[in-house]
C-alpha atoms as a PDB file:
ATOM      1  CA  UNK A   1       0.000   0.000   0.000  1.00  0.00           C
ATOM      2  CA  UNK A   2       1.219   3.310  -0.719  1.00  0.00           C
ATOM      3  CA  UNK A   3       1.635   5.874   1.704  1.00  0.00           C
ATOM      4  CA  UNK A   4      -0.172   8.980   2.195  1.00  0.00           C
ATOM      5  CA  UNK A   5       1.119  12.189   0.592  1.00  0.00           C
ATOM      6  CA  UNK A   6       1.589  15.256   2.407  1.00  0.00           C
ATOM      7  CA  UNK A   7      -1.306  18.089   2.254  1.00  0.00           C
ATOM      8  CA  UNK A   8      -0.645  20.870   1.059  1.00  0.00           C
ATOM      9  CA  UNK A   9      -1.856  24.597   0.520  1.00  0.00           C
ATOM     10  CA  UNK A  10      -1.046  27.458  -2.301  1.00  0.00           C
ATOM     11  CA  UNK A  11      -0.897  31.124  -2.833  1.00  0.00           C
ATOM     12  CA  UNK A  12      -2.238  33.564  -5.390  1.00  0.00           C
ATOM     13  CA  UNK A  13      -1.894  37.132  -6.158  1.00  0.00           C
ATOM     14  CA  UNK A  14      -5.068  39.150  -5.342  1.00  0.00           C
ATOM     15  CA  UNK A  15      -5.454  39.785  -9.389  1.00  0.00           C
ATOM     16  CA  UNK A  16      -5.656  35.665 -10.372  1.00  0.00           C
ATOM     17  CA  UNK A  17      -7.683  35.597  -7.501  1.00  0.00           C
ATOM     18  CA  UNK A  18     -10.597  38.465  -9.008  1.00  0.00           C
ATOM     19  CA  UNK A  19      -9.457  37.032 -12.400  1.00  0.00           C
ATOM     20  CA  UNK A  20      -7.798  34.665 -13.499  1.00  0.00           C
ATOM     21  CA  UNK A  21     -10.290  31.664 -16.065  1.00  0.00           C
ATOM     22  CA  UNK A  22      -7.865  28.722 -14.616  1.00  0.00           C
ATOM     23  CA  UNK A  23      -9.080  29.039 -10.694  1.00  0.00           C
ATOM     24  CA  UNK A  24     -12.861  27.790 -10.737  1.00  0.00           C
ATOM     25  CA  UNK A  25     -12.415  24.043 -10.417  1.00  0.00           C
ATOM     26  CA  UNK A  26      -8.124  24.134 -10.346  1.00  0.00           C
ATOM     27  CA  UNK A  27      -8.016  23.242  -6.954  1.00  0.00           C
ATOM     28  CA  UNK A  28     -10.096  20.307  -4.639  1.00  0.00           C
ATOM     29  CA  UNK A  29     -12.983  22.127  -2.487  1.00  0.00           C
ATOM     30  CA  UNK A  30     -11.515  23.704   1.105  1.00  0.00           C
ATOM     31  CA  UNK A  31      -8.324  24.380  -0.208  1.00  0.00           C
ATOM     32  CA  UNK A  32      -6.704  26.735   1.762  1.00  0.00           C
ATOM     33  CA  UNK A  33      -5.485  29.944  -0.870  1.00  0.00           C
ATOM     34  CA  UNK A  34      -3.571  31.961   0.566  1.00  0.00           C
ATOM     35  CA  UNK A  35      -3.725  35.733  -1.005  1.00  0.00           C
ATOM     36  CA  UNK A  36      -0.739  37.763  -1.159  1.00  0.00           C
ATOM     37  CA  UNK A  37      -0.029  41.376  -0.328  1.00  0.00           C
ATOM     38  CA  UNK A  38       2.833  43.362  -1.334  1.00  0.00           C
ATOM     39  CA  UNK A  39       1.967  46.441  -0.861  1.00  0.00           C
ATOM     40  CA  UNK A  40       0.703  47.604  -4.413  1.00  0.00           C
ATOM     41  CA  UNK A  41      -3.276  46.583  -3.691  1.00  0.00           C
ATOM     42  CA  UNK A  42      -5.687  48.645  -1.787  1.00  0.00           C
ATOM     43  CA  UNK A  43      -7.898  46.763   0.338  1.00  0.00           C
ATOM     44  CA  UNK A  44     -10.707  47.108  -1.822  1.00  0.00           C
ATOM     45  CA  UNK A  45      -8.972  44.208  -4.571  1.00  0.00           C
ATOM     46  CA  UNK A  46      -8.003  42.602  -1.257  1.00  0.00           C
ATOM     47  CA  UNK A  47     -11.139  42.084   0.101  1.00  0.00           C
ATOM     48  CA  UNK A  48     -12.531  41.420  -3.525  1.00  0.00           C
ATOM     49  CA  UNK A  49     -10.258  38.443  -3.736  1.00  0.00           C
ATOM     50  CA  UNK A  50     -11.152  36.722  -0.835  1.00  0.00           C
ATOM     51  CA  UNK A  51     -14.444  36.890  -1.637  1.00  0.00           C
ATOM     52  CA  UNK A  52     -13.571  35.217  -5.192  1.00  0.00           C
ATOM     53  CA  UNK A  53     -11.633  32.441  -3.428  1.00  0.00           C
ATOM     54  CA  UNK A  54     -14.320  31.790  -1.085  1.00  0.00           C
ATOM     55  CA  UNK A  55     -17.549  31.878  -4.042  1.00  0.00           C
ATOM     56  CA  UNK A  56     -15.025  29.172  -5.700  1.00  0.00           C
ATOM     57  CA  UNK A  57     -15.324  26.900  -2.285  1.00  0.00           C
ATOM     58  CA  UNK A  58     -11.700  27.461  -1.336  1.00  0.00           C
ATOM     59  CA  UNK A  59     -10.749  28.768   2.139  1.00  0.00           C
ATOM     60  CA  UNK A  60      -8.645  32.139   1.521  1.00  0.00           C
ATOM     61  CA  UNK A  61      -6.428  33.155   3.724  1.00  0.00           C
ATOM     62  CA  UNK A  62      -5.327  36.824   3.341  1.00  0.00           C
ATOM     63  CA  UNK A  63      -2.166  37.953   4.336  1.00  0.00           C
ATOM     64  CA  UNK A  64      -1.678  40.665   6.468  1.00  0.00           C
ATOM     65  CA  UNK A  65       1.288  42.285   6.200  1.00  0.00           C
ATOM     66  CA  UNK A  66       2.341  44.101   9.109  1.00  0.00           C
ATOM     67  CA  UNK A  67       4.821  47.115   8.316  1.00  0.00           C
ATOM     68  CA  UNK A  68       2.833  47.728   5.578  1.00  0.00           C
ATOM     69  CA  UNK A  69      -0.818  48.284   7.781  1.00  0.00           C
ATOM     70  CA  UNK A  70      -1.020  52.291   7.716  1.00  0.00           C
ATOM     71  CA  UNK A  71      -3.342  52.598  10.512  1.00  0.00           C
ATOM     72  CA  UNK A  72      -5.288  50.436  13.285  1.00  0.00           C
ATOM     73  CA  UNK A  73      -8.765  52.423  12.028  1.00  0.00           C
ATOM     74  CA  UNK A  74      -7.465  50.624   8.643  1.00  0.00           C
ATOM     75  CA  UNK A  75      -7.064  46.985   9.468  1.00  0.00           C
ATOM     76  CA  UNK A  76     -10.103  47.182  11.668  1.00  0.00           C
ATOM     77  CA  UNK A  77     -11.849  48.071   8.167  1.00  0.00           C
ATOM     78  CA  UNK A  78      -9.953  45.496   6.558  1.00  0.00           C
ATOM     79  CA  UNK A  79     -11.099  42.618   8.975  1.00  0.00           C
ATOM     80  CA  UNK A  80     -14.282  43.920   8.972  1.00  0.00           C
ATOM     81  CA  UNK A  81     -14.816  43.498   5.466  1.00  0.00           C
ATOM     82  CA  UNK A  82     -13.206  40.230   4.468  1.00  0.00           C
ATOM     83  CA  UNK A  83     -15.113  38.784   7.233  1.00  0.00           C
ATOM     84  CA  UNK A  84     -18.290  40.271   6.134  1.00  0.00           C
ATOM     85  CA  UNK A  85     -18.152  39.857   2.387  1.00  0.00           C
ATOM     86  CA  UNK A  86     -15.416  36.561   2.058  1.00  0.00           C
ATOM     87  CA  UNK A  87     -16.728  34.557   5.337  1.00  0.00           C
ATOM     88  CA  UNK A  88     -12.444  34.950   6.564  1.00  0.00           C
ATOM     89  CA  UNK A  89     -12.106  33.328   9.509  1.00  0.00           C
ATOM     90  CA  UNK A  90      -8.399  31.829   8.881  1.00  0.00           C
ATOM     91  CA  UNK A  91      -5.181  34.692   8.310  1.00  0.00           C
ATOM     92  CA  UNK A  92      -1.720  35.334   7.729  1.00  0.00           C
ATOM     93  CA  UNK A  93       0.159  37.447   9.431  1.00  0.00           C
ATOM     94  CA  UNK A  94       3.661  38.397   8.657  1.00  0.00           C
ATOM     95  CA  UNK A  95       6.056  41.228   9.212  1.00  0.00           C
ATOM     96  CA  UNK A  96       6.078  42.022   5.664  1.00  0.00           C
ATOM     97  CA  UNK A  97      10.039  43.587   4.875  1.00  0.00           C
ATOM     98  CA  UNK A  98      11.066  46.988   5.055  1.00  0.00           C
ATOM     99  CA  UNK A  99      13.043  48.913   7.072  1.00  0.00           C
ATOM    100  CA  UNK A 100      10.682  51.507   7.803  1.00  0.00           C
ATOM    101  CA  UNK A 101       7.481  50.839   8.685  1.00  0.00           C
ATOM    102  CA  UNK A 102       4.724  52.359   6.397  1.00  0.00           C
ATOM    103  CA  UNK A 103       2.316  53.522   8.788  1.00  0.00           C
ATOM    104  CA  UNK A 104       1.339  52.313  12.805  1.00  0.00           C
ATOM    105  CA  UNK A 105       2.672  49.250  13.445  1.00  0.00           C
ATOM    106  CA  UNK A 106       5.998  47.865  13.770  1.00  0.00           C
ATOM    107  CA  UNK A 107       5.940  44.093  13.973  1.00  0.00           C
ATOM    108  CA  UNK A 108       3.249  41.033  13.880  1.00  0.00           C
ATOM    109  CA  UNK A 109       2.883  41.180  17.855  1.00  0.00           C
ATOM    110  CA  UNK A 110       1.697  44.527  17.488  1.00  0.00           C
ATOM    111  CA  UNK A 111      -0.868  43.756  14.824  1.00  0.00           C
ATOM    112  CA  UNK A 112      -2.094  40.983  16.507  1.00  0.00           C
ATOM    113  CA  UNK A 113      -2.171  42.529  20.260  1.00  0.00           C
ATOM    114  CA  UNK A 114      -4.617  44.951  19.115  1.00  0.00           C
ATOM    115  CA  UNK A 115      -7.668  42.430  19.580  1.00  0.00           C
ATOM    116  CA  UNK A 116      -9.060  43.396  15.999  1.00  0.00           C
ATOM    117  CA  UNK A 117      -9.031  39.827  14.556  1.00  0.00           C
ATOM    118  CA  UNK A 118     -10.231  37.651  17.978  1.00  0.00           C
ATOM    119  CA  UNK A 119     -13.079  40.576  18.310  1.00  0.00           C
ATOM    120  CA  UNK A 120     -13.650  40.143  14.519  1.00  0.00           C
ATOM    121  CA  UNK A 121     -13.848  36.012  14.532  1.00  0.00           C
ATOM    122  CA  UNK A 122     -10.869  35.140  13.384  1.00  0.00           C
ATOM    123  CA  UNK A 123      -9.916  31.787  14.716  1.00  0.00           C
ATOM    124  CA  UNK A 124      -6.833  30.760  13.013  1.00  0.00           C
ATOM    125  CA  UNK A 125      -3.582  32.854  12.179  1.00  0.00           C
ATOM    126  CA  UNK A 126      -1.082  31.873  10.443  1.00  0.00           C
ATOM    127  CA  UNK A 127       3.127  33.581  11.608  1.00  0.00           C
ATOM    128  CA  UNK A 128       5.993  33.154   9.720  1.00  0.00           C
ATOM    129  CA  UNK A 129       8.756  31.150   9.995  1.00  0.00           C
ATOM    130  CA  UNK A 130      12.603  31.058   8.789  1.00  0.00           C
ATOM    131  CA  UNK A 131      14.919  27.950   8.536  1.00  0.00           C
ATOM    132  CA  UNK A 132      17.088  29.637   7.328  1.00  0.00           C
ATOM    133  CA  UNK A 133      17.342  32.315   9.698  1.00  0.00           C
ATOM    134  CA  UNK A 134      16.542  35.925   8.305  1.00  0.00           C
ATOM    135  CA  UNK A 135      18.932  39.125   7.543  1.00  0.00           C
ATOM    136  CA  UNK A 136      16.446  41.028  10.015  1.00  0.00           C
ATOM    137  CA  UNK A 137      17.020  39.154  12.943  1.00  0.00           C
ATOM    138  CA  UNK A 138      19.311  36.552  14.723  1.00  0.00           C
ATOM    139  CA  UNK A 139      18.092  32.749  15.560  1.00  0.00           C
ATOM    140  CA  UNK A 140      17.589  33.762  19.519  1.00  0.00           C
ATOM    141  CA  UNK A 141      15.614  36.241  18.531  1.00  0.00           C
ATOM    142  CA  UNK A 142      13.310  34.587  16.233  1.00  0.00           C
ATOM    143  CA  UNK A 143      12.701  31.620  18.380  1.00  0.00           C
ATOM    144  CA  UNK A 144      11.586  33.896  21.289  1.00  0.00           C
ATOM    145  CA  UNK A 145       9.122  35.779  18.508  1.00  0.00           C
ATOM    146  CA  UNK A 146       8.002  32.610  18.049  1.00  0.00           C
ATOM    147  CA  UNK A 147       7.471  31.680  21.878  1.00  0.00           C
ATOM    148  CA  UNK A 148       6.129  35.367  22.173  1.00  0.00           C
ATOM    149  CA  UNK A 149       3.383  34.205  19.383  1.00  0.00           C
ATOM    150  CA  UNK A 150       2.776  30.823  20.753  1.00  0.00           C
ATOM    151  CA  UNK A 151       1.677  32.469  24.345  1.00  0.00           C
ATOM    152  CA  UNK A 152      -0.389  34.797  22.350  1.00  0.00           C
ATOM    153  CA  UNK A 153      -2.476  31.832  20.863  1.00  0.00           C
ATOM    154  CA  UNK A 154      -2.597  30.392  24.487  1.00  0.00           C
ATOM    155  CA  UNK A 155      -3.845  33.368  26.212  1.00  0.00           C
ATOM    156  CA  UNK A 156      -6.600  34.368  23.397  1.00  0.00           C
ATOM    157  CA  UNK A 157      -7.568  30.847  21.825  1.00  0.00           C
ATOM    158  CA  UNK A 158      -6.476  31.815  18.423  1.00  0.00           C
ATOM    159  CA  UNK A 159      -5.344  28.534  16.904  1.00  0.00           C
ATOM    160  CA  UNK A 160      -1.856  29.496  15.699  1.00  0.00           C
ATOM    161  CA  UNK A 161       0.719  28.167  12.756  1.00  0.00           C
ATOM    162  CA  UNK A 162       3.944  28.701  11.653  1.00  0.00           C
ATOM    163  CA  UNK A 163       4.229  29.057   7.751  1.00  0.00           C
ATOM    164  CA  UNK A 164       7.672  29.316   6.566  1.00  0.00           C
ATOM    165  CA  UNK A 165       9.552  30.919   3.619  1.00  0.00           C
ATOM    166  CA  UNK A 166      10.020  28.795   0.660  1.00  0.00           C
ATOM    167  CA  UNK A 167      13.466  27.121   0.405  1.00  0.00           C
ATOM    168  CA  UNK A 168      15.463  24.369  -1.523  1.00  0.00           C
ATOM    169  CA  UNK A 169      17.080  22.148   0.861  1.00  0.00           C
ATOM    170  CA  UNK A 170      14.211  19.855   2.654  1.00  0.00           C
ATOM    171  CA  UNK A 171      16.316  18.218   5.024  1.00  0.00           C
ATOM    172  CA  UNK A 172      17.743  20.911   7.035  1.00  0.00           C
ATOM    173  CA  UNK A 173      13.822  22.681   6.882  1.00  0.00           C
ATOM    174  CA  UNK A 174      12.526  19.421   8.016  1.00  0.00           C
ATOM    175  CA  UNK A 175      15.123  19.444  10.910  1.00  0.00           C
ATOM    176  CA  UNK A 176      14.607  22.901  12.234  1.00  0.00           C
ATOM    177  CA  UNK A 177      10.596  21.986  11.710  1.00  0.00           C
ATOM    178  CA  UNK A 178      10.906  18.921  14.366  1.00  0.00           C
ATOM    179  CA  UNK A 179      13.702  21.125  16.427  1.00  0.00           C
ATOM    180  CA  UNK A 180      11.407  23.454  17.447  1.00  0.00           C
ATOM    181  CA  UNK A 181       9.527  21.719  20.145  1.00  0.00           C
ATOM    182  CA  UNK A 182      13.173  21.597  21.935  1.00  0.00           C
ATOM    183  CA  UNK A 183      13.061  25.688  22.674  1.00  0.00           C
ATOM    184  CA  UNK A 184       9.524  25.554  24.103  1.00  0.00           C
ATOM    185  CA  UNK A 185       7.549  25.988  20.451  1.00  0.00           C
ATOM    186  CA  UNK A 186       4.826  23.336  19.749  1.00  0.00           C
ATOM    187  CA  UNK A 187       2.569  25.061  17.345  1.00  0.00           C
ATOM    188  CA  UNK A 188       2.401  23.175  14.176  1.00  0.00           C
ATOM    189  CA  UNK A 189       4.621  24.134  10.982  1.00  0.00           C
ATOM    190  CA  UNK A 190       3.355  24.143   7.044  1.00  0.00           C
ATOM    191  CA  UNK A 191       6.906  24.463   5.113  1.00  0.00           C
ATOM    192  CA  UNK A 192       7.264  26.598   2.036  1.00  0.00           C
ATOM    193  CA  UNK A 193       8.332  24.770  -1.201  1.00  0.00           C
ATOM    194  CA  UNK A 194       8.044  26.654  -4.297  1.00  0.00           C
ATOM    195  CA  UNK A 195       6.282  24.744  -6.809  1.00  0.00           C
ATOM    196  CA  UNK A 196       7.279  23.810 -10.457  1.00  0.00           C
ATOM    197  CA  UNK A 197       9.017  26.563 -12.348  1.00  0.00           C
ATOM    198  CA  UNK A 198      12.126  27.503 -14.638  1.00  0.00           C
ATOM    199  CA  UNK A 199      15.291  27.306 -12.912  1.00  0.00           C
ATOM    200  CA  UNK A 200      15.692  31.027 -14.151  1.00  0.00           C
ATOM    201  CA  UNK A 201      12.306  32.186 -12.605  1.00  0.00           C
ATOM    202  CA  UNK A 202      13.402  30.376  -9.068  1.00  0.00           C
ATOM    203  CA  UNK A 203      16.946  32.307  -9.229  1.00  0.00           C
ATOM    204  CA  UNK A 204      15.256  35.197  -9.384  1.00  0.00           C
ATOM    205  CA  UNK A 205      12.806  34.806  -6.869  1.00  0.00           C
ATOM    206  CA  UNK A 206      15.192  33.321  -4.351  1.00  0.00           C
ATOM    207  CA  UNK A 207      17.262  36.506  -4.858  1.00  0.00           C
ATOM    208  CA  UNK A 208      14.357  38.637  -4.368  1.00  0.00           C
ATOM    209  CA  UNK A 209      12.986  37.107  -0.956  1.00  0.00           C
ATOM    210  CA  UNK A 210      16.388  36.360   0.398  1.00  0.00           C
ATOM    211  CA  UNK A 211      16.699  33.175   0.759  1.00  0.00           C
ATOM    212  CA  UNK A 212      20.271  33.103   0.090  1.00  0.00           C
ATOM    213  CA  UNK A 213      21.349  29.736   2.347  1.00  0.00           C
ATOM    214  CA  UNK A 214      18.701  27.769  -0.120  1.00  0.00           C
ATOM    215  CA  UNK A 215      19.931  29.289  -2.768  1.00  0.00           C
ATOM    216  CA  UNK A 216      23.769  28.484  -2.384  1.00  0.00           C
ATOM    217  CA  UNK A 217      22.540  24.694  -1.726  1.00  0.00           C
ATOM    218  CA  UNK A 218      20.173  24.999  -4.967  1.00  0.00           C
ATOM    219  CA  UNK A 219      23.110  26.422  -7.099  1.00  0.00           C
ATOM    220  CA  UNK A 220      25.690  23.921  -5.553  1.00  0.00           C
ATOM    221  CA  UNK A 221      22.689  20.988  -6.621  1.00  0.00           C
ATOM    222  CA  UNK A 222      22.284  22.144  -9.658  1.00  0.00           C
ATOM    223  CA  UNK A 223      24.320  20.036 -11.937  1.00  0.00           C
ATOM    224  CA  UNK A 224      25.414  22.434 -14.946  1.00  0.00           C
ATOM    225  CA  UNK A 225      24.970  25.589 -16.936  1.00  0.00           C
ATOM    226  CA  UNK A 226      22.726  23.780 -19.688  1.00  0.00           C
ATOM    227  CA  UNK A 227      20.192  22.818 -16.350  1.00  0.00           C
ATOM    228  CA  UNK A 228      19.570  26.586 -16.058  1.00  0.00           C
ATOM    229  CA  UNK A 229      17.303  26.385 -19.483  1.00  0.00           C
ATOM    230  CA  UNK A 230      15.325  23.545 -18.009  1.00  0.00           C
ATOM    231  CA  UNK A 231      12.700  23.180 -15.031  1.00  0.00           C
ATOM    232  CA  UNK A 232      12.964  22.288 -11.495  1.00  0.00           C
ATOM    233  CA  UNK A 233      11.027  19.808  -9.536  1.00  0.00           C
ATOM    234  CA  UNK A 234       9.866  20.288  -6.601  1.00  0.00           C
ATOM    235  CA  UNK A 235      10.301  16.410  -5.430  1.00  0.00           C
ATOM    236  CA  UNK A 236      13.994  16.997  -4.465  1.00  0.00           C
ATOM    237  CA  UNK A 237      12.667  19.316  -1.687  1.00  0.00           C
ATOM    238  CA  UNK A 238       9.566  17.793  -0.980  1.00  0.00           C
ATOM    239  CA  UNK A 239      10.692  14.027  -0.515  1.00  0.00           C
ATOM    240  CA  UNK A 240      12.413  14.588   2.750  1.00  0.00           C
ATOM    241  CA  UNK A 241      10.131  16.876   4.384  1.00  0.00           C
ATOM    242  CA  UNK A 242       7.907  14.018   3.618  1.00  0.00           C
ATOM    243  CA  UNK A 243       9.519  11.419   4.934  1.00  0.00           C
ATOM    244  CA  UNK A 244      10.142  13.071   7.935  1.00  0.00           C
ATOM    245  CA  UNK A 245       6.267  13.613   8.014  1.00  0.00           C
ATOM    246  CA  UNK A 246       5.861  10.053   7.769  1.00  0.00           C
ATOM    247  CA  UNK A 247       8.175   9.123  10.344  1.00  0.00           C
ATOM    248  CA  UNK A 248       6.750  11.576  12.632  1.00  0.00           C
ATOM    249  CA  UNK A 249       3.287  11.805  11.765  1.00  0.00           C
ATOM    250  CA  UNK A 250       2.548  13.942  15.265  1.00  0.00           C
ATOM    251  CA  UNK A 251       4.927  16.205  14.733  1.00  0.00           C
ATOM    252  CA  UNK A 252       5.405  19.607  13.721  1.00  0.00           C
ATOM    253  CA  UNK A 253       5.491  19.067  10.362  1.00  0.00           C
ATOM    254  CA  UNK A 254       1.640  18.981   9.048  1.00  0.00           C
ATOM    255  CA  UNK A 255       1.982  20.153   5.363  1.00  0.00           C
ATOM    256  CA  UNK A 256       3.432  22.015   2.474  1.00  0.00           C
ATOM    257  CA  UNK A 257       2.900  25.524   1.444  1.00  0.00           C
ATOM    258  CA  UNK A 258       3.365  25.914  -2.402  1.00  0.00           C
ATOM    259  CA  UNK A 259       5.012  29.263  -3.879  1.00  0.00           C
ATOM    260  CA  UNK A 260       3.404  28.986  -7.882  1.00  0.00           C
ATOM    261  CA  UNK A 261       6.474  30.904  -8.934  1.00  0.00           C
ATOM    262  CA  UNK A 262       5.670  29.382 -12.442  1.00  0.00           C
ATOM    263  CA  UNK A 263       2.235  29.481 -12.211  1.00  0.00           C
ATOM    264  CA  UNK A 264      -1.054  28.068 -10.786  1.00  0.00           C
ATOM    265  CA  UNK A 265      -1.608  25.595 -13.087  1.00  0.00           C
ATOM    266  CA  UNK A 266       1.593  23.818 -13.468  1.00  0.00           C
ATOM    267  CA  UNK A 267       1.800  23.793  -9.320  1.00  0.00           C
ATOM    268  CA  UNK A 268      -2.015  22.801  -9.102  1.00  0.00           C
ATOM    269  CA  UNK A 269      -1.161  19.863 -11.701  1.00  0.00           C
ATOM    270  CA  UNK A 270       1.646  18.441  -9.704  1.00  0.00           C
ATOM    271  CA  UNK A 271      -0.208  18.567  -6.424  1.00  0.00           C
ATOM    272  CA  UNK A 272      -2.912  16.748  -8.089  1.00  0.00           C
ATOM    273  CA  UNK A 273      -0.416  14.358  -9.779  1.00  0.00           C
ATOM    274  CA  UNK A 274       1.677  13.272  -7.077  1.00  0.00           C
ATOM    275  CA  UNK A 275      -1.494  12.899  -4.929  1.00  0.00           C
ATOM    276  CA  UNK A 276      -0.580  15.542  -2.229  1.00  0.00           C
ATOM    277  CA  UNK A 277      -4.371  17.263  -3.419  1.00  0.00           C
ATOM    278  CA  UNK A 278      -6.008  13.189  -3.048  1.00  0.00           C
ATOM    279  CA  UNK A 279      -9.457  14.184  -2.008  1.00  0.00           C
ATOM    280  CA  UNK A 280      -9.557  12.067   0.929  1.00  0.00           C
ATOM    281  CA  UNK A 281      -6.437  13.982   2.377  1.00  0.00           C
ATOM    282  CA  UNK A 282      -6.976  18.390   0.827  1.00  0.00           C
ATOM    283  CA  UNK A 283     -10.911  18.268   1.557  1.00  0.00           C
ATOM    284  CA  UNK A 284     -10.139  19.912   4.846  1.00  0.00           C
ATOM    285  CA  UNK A 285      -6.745  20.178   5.149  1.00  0.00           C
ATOM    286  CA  UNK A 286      -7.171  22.522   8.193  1.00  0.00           C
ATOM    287  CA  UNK A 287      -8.544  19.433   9.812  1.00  0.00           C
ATOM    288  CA  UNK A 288      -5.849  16.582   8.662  1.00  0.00           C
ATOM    289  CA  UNK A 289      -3.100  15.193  10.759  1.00  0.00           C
ATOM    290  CA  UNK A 290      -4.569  16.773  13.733  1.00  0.00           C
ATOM    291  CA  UNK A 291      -3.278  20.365  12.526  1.00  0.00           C
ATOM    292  CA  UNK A 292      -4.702  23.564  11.497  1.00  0.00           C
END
């Protein structure tokens, strides 16, 4: 018998999500779909593509990115309306990059001590994570972040997850994944892997979010000049993240979190293909393996 594949979850950019012909029917029902923000989208298209995501029976999960949030009267409004029009009950929320914040808050503790999502029904939230450490901060003080965010979910109810950068080198994210119960974190971790897509396009993108560990392993892995032209697949970073899923199936590794750097469809056609999007396993992935 063949064992289970891991679950796993995508992201879009709020324009596929308002309009892009490929979503109705790409992915299985209660798919979470994550929605990105950058910075360049006023809530308005925000809240429009939630509402999209949900009308096509996914779950979307909007980010929230917290340098970016200009004021608290804002993000109340922001809530308020994604819960209202999209039925958003599930978030991200992430610092969101650069070095000066654009408006009232300063870091993802902030955003979420200000009440607005518990008194708006939001039940599960979504922090990120780093393997691979980050240029902003040192390992010390990302772990206590992390403890910081865990107590958080403790004290309010909010059912919290870490959701981690996207990287190439499986083993050492499934290590610091199952590592983290050893500094006092148990909340359960969905690791990033970016999904099908030109080794070009992943260069880039790598280079662009700073994930410059992965990339000198990716580089170092990949095995010429001529490779560049071709396509990556993911399998090389998902097959030990989940085997170490399998061997620890109550750990704190509970899914994958797909990055369509080249594109929905080729991402949404692997999932299906390699069975990680089985229906019996993606109807509710919230619910599987005992971890939102």
């Amino acid at each position: 018998m063949n064992q289970p594949r891991i679950p796993a979850s995508i992201e879009v950019a709020p324009k596929q999500a308002i309009e892009s012909a490929d979503l109705p029917g790409l992915f299985p029902p209660g798919t979470r779909v994550y929605i990105t923000d950058v910075g360049s989208d006023p809530s308005p298209t925000l809240v429009r593509a939630a509402r999209r995501v949900r009308e096509l029976g996914y779950e979307p999960v909007p980010h929230f990115a917290s340098r970016r949030l200009t004021t608290r009267t804002a993000l109340d409004e922001r809530v308020r309306a994604t819960v209202a029009e999209a039925g958003v009950t599930d978030i991200l929320v992430i610092g969101g990059g650069l070095e000066r914040p654009a408006g009232a808050f300063t870091s993802t503790m902030e955003v979420l001590e200000t009440g607005i999502f518990d008194a708006n029904g939001i039940t599960d939230i979504g922090i990120a994570g780093h393997p691979e450490g980050s240029p902003d901060f040192n390992e010390q003080v990302a772990l206590e972040a992390l403890r910081l965010k865990k107590n958080f979910g403790e004290r309010t109810g909010a059912r919290m997850r870490i959701v981690t950068q996207f990287g190439f080198d499986g083993e050492r994210f499934a290590r610091w994944a199952n590592g983290l119960r050893d500094n006092g974190i148990d909340m359960p971790v969905h690791l990033g892997v970016a999904g099908p897509a030109k080794v070009t396009t992943l260069i880039k993108f790598a280079a662009m979010c700073g994930v410059g560990n992965s990339l000198s392993f990716f580089k170092r892995n990949t095995r010429s000049i001529a490779t560049l032209a071709t396509s990556h697949s993911p399998e090389s970073v998902v097959g030990p993240i989940e085997r170490a899923w399998h061997d620890n199936p109550t750990g704190a590794i509970r899914q994958i979190h797909v990055f369509p750097f080249g594109g929905i469809k080729k991402a949404a056609e692997w999932l299906d293909q390699r069975g990680s999007w089985d229906i019996k396993t993606s109807l509710y992935p919230h619910v599987q393996s005992n971890g939102h």
